[in-house]
PDB file of N, CA and C in Angstrom:
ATOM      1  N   UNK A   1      22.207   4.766  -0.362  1.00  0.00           N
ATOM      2  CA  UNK A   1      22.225   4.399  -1.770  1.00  0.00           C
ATOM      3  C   UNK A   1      22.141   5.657  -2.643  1.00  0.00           C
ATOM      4  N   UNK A   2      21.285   6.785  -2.205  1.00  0.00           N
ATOM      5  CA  UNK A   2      21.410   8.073  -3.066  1.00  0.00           C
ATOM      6  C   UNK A   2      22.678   8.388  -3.141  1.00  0.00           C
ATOM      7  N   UNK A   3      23.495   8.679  -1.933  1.00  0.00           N
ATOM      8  CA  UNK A   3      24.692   9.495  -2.211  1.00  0.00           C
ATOM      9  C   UNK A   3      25.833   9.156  -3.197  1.00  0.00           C
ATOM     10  N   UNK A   4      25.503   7.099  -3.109  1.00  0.00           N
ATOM     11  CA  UNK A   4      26.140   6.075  -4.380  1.00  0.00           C
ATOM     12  C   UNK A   4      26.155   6.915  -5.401  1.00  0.00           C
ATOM     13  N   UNK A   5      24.386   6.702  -5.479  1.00  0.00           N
ATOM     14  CA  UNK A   5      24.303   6.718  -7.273  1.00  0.00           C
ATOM     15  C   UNK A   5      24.621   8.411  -8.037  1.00  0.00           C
ATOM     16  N   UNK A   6      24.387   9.039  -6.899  1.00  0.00           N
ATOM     17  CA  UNK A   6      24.625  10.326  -6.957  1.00  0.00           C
ATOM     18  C   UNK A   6      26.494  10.392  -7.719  1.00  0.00           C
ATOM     19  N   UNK A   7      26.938   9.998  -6.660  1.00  0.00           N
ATOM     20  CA  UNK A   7      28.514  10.048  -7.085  1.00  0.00           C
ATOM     21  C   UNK A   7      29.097   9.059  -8.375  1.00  0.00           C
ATOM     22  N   UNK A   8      28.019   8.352  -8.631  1.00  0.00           N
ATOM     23  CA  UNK A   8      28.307   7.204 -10.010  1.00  0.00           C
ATOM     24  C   UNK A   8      27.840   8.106 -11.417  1.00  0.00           C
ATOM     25  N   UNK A   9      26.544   9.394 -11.020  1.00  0.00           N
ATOM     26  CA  UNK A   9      26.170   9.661 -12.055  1.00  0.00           C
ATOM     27  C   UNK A   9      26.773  10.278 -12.768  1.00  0.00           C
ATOM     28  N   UNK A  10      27.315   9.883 -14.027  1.00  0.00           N
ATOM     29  CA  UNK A  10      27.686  10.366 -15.645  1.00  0.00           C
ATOM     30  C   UNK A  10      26.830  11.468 -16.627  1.00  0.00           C
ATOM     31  N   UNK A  11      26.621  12.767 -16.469  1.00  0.00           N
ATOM     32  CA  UNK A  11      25.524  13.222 -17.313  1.00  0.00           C
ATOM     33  C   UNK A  11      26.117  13.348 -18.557  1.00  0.00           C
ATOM     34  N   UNK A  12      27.331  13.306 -19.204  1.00  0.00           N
ATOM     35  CA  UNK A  12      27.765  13.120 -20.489  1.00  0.00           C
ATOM     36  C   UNK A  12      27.252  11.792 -21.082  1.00  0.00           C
ATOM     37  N   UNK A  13      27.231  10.582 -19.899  1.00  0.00           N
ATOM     38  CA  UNK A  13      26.659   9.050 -20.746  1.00  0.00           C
ATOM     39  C   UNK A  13      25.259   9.212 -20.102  1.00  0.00           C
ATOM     40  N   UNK A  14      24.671   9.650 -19.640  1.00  0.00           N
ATOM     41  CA  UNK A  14      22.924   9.606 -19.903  1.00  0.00           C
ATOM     42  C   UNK A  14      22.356  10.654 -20.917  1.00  0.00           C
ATOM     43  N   UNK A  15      23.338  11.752 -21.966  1.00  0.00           N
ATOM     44  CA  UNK A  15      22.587  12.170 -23.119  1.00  0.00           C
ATOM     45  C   UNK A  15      21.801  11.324 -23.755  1.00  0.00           C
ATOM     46  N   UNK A  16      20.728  11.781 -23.960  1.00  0.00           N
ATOM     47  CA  UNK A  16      19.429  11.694 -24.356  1.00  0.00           C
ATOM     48  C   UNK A  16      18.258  10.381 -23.794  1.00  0.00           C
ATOM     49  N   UNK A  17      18.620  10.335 -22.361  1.00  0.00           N
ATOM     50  CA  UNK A  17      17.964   9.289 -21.788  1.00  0.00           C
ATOM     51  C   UNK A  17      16.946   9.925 -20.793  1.00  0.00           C
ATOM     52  N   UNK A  18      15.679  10.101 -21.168  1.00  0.00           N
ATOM     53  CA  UNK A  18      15.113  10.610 -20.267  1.00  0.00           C
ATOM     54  C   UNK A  18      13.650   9.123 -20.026  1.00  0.00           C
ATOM     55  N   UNK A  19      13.690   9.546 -18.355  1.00  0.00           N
ATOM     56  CA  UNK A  19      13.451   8.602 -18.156  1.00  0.00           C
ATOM     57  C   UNK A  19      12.937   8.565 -16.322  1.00  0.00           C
ATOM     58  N   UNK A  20      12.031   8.005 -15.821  1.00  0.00           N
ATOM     59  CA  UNK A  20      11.616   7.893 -14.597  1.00  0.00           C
ATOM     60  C   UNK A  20      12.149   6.138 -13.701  1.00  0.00           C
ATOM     61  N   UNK A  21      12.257   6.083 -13.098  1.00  0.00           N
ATOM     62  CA  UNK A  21      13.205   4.765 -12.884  1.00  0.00           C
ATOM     63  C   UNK A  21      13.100   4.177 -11.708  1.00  0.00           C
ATOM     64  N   UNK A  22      13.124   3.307 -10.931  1.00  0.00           N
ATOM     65  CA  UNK A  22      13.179   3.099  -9.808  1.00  0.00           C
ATOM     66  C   UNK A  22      13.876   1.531  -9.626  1.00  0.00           C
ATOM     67  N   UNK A  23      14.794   1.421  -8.835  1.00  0.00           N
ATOM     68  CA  UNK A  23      15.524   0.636  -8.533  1.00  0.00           C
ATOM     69  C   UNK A  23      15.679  -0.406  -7.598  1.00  0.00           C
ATOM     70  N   UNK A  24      14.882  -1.928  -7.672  1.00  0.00           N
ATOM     71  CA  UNK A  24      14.510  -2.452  -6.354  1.00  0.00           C
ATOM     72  C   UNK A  24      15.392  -3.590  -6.122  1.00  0.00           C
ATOM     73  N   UNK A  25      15.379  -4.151  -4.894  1.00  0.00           N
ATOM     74  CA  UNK A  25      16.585  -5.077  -4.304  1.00  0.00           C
ATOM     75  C   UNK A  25      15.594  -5.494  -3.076  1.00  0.00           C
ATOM     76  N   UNK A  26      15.664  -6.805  -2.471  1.00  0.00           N
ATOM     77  CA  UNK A  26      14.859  -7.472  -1.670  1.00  0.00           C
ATOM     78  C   UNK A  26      14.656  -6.586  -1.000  1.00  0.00           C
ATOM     79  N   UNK A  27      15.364  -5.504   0.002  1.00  0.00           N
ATOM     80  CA  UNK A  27      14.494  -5.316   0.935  1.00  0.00           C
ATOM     81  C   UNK A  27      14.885  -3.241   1.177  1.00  0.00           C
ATOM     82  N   UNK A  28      14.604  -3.205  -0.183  1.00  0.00           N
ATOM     83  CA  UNK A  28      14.879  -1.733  -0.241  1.00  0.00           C
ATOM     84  C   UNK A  28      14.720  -1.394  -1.844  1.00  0.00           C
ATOM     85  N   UNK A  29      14.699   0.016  -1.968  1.00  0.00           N
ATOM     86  CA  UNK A  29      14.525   0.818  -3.647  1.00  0.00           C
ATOM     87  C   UNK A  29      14.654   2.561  -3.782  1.00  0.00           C
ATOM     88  N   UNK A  30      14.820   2.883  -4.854  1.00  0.00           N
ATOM     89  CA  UNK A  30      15.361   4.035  -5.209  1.00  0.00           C
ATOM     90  C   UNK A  30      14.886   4.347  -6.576  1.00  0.00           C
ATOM     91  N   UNK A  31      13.901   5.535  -6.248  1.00  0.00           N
ATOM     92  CA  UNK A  31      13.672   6.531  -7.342  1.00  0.00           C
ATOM     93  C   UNK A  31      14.550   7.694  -7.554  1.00  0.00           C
ATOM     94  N   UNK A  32      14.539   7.624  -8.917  1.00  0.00           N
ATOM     95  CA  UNK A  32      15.239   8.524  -9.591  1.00  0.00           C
ATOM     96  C   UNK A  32      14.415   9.061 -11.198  1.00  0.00           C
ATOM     97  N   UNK A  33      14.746  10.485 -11.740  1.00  0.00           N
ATOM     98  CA  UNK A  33      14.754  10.614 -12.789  1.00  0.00           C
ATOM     99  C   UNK A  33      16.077  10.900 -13.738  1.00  0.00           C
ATOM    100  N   UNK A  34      16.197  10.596 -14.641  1.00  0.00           N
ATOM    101  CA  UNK A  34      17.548  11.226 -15.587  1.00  0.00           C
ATOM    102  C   UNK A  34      16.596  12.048 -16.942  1.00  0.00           C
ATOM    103  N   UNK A  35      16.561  12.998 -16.869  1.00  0.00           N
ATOM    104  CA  UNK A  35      16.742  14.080 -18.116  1.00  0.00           C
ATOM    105  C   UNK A  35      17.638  15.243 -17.704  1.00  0.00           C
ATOM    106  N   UNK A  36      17.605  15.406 -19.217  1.00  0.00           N
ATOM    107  CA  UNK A  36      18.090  16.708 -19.654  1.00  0.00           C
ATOM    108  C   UNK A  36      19.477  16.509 -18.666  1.00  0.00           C
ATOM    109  N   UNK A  37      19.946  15.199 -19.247  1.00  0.00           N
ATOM    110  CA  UNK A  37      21.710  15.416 -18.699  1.00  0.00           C
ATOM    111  C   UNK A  37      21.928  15.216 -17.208  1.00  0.00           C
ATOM    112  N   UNK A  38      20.670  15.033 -16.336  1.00  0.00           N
ATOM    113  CA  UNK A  38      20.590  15.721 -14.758  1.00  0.00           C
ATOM    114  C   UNK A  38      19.874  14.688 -14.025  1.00  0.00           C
ATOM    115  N   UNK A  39      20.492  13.915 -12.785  1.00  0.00           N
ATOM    116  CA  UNK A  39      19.180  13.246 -12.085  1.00  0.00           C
ATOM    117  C   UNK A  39      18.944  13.864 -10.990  1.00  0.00           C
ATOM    118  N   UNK A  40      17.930  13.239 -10.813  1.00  0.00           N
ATOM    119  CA  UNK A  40      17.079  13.991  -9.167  1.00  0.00           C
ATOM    120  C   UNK A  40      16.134  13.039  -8.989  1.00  0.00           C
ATOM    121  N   UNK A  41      16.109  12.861  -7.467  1.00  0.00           N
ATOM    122  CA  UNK A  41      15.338  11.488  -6.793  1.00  0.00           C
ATOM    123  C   UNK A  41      14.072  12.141  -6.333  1.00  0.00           C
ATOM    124  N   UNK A  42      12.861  11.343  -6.060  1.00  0.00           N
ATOM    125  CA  UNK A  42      11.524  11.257  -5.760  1.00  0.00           C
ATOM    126  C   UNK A  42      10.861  10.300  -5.369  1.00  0.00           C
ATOM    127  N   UNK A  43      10.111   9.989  -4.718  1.00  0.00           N
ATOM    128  CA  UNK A  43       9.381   9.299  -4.246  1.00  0.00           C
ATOM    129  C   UNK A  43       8.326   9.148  -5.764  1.00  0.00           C
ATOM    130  N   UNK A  44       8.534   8.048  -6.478  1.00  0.00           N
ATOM    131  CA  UNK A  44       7.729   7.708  -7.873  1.00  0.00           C
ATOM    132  C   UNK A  44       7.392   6.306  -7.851  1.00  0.00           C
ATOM    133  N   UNK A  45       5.341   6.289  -7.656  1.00  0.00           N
ATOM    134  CA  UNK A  45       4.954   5.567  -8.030  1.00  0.00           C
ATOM    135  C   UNK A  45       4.316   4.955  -8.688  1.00  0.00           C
ATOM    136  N   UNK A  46       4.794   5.730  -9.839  1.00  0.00           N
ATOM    137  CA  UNK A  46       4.951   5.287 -11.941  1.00  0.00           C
ATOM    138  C   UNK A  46       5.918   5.702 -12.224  1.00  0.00           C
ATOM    139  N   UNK A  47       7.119   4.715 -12.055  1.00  0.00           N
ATOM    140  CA  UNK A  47       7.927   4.823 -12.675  1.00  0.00           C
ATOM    141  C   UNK A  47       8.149   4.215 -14.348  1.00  0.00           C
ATOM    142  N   UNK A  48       8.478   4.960 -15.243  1.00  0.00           N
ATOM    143  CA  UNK A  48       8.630   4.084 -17.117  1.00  0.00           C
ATOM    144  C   UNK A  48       9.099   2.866 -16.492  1.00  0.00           C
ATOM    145  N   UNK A  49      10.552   2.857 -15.725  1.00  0.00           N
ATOM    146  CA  UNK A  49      11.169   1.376 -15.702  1.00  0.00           C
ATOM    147  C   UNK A  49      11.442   1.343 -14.313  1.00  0.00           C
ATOM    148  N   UNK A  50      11.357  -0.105 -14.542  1.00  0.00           N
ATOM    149  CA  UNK A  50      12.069  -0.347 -13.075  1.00  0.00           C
ATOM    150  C   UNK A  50      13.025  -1.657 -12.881  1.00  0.00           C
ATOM    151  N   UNK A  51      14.030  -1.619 -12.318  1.00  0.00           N
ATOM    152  CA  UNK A  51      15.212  -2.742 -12.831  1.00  0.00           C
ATOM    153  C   UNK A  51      15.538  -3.199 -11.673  1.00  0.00           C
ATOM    154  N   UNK A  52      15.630  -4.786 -11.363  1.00  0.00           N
ATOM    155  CA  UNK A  52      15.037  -5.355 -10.004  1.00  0.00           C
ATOM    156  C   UNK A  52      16.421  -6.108  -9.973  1.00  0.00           C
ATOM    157  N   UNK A  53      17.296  -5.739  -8.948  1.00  0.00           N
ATOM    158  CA  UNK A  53      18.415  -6.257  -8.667  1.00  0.00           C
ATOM    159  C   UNK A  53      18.185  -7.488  -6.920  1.00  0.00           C
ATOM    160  N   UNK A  54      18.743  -8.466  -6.907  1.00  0.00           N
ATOM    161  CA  UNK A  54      18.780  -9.824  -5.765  1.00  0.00           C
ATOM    162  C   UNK A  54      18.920  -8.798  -4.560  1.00  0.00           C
ATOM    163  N   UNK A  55      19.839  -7.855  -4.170  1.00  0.00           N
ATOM    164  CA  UNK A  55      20.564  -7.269  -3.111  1.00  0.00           C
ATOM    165  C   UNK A  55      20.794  -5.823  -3.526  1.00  0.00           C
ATOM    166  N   UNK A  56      21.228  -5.229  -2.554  1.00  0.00           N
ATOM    167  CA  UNK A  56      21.839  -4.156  -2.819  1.00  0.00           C
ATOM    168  C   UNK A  56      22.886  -4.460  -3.168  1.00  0.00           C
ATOM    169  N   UNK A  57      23.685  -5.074  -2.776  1.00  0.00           N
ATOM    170  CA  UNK A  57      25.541  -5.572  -3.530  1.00  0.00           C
ATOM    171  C   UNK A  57      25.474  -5.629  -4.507  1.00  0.00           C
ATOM    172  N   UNK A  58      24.402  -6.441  -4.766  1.00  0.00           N
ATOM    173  CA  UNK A  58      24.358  -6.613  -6.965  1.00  0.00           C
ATOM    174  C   UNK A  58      24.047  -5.544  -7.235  1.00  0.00           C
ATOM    175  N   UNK A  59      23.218  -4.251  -6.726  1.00  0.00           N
ATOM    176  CA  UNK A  59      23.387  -2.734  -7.472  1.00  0.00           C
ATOM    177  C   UNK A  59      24.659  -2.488  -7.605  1.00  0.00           C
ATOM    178  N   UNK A  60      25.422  -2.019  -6.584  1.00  0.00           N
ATOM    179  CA  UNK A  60      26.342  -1.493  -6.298  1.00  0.00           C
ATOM    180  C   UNK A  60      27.390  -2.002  -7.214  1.00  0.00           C
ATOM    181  N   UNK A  61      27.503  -3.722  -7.401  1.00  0.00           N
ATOM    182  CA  UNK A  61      28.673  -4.289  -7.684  1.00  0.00           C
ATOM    183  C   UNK A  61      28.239  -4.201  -9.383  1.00  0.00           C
ATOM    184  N   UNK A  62      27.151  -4.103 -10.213  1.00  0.00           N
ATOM    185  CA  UNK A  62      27.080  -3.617 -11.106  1.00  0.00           C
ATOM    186  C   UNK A  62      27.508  -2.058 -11.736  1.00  0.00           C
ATOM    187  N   UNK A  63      27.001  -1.375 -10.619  1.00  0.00           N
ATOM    188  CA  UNK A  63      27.370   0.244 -10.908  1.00  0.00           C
ATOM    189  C   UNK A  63      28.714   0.378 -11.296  1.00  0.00           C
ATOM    190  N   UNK A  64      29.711  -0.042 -10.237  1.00  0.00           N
ATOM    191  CA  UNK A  64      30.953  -0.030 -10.084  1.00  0.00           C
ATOM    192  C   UNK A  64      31.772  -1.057 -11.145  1.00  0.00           C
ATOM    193  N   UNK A  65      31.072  -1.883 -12.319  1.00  0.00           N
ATOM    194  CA  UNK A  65      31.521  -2.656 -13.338  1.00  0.00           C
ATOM    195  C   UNK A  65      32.188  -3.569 -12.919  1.00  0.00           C
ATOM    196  N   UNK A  66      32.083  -4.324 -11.549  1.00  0.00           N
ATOM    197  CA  UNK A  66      32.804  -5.232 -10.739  1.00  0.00           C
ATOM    198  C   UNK A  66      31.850  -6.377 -12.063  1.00  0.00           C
ATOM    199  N   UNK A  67      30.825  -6.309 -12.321  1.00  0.00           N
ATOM    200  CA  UNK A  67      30.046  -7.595 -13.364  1.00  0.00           C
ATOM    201  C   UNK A  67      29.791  -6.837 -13.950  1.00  0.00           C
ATOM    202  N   UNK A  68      29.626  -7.486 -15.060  1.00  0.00           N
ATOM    203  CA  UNK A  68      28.784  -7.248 -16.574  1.00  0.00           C
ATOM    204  C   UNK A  68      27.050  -6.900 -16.756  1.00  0.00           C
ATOM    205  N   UNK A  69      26.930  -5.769 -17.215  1.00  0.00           N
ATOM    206  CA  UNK A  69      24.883  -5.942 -17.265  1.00  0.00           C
ATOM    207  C   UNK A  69      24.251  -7.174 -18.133  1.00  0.00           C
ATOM    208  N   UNK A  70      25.393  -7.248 -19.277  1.00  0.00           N
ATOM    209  CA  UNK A  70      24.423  -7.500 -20.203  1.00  0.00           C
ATOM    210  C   UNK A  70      25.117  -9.573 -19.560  1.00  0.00           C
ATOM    211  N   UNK A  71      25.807  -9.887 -19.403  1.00  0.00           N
ATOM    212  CA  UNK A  71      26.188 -11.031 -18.436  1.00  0.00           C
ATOM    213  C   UNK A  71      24.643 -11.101 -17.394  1.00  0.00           C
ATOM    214  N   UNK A  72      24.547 -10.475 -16.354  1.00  0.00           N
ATOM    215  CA  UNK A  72      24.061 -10.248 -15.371  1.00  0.00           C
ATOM    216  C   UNK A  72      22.496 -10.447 -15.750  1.00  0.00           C
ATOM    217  N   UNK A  73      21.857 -10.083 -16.674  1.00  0.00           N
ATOM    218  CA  UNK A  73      20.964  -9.811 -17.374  1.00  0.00           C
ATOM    219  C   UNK A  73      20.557 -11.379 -17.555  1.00  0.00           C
ATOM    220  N   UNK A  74      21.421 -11.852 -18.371  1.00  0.00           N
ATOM    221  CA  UNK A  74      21.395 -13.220 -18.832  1.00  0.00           C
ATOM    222  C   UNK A  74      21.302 -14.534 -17.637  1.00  0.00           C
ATOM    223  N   UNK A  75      21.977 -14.285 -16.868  1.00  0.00           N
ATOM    224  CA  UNK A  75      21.875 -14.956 -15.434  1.00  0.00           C
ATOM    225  C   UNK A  75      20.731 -14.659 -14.683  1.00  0.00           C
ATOM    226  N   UNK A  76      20.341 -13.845 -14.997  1.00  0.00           N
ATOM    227  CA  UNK A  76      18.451 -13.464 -14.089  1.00  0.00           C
ATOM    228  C   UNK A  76      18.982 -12.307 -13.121  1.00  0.00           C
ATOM    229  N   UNK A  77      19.762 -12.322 -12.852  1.00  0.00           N
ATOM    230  CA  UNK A  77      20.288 -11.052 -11.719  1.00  0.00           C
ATOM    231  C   UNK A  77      20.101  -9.878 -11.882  1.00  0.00           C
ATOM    232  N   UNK A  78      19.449  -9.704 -12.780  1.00  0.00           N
ATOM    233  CA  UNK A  78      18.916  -8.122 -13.368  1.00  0.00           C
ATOM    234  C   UNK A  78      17.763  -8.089 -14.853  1.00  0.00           C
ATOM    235  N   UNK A  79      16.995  -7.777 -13.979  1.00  0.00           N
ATOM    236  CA  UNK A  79      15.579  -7.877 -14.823  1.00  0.00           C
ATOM    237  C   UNK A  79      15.255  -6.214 -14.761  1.00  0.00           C
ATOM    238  N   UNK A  80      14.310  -6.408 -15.492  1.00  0.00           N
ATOM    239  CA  UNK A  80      13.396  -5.104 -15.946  1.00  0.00           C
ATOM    240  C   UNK A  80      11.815  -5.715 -15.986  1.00  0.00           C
ATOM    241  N   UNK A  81      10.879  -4.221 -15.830  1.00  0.00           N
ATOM    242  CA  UNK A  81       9.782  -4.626 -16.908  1.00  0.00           C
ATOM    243  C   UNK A  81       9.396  -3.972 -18.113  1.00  0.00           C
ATOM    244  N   UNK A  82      10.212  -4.200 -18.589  1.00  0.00           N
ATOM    245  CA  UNK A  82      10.521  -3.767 -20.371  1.00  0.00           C
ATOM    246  C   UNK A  82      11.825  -2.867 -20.367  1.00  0.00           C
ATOM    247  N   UNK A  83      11.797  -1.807 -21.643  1.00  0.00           N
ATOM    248  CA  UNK A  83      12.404  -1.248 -21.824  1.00  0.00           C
ATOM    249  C   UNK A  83      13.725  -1.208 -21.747  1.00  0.00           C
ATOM    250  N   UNK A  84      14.115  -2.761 -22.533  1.00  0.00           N
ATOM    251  CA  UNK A  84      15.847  -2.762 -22.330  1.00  0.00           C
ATOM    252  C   UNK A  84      17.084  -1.910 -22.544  1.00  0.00           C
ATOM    253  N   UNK A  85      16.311  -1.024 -23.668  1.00  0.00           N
ATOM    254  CA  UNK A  85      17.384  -0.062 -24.240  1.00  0.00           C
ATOM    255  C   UNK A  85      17.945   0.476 -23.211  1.00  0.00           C
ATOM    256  N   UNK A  86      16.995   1.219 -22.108  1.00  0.00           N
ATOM    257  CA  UNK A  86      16.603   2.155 -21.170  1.00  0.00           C
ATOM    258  C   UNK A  86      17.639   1.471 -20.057  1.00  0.00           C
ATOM    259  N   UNK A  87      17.173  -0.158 -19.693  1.00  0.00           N
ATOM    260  CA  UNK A  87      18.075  -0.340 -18.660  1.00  0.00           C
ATOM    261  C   UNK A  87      19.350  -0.128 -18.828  1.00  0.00           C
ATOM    262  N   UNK A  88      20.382  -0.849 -20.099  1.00  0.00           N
ATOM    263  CA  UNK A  88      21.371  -0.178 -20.650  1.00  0.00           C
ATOM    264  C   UNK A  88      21.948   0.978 -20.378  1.00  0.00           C
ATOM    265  N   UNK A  89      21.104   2.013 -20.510  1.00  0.00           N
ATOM    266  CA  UNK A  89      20.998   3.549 -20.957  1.00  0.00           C
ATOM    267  C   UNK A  89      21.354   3.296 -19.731  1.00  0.00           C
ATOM    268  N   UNK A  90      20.724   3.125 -18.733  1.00  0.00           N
ATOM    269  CA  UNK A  90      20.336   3.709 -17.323  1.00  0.00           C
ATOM    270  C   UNK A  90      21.677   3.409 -16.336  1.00  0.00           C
ATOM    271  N   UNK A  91      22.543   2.010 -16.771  1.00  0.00           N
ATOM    272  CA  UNK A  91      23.374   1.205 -16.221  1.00  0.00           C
ATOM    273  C   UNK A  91      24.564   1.893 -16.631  1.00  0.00           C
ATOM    274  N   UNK A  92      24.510   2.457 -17.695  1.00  0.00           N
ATOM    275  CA  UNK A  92      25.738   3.066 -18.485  1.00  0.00           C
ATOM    276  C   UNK A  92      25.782   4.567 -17.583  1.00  0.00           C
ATOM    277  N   UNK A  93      25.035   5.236 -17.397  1.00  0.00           N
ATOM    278  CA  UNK A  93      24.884   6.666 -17.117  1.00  0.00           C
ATOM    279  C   UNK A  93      25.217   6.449 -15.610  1.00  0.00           C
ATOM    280  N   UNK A  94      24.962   5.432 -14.971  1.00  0.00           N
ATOM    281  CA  UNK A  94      25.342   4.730 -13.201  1.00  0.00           C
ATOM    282  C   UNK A  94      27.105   4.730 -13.514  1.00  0.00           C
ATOM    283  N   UNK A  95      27.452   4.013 -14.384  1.00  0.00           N
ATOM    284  CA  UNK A  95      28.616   3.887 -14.664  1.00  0.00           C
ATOM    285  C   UNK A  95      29.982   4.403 -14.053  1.00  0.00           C
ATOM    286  N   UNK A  96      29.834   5.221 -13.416  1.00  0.00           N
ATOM    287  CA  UNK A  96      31.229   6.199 -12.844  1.00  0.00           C
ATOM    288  C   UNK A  96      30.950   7.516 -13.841  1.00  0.00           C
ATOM    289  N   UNK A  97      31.260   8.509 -12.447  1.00  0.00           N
ATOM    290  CA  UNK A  97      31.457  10.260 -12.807  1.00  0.00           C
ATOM    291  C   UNK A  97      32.575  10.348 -13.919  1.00  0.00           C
ATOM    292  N   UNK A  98      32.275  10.481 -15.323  1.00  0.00           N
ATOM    293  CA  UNK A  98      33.804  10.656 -15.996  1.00  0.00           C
ATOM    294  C   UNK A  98      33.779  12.460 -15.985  1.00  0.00           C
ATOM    295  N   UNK A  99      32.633  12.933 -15.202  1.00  0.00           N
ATOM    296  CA  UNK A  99      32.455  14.861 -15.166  1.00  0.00           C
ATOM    297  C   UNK A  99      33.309  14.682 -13.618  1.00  0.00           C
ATOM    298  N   UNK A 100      33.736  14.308 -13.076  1.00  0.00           N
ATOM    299  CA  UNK A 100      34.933  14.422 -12.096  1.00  0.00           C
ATOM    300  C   UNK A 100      35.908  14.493 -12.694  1.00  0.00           C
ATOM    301  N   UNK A 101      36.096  13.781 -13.861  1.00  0.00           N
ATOM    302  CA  UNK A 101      37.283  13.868 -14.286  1.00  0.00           C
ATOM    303  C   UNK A 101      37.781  14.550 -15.266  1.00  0.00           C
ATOM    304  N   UNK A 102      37.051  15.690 -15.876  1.00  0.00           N
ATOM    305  CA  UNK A 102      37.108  17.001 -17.216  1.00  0.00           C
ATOM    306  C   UNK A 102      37.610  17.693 -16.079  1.00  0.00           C
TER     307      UNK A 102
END
C-alpha cells in the first residue's frame, strides 16, 4: 500500500495541507504525514485524522477516482474522525502524480 500511495502522491494538490494521517481498512492501515508539499510514512499513534475505508479496494478504488469521495462519504464508505476539510485535502493530494507529468 506505501508504494500505491507513494506513486498517487500529488505535492502540487497537497499545498498547504499539513497534516498527520493514518489510513484504516478491516484488516490493515497506513501512516503517513503530508507537509511542506512532501509525504513520508511512520508508524503514528496520534494521528490529527484518520479516514476509515471497508477494504483496501475501497482505498485504492477511491485513490484512483474509480468513485467519488464526496459520493462515498455519503454512503458510509468513508468516514473520518473529524476534520473533513482535511479528508478532502488528503483524497485530493492521493489523487494521481500530475509531478510525473511536468
Amino acid at each position: 500500500m506505501r508504494s500505491f500511495i507513494e506513486s498517487q502522491f500529488c505535492s502540487k494538490k497537497s499545498k498547504g495541507l499539513d497534516a498527520r494521517v493514518r489510513i484504516e481498512w478491516n484488516d490493515g492501515q497506513i501512516c503517513f504525514q503530508i507537509q511542506d508539499e512532501q509525504i513520508s510514512f511512520a508508524d503514528d499513534a496520534n494521528p490529527e485524522l484518520i479516514i476509515y475505508f471497508k477494504d483496501q479496494d475501497d482505498v485504492k478504488s477511491l485513490i484512483l477516482g474509480e468513485k467519488d469521495p464526496m459520493q462515498a462519504f455519503m454512503a458510509g464508505s468513508l468516514r473520518a474522525n473529524g476534520h473533513l476539510i482535511w479528508v478532502f485535502q488528503t483524497m485530493a493530494a492521493l489523487s494521481g502524480n500530475a509531478d510525473k507529468a511536468a
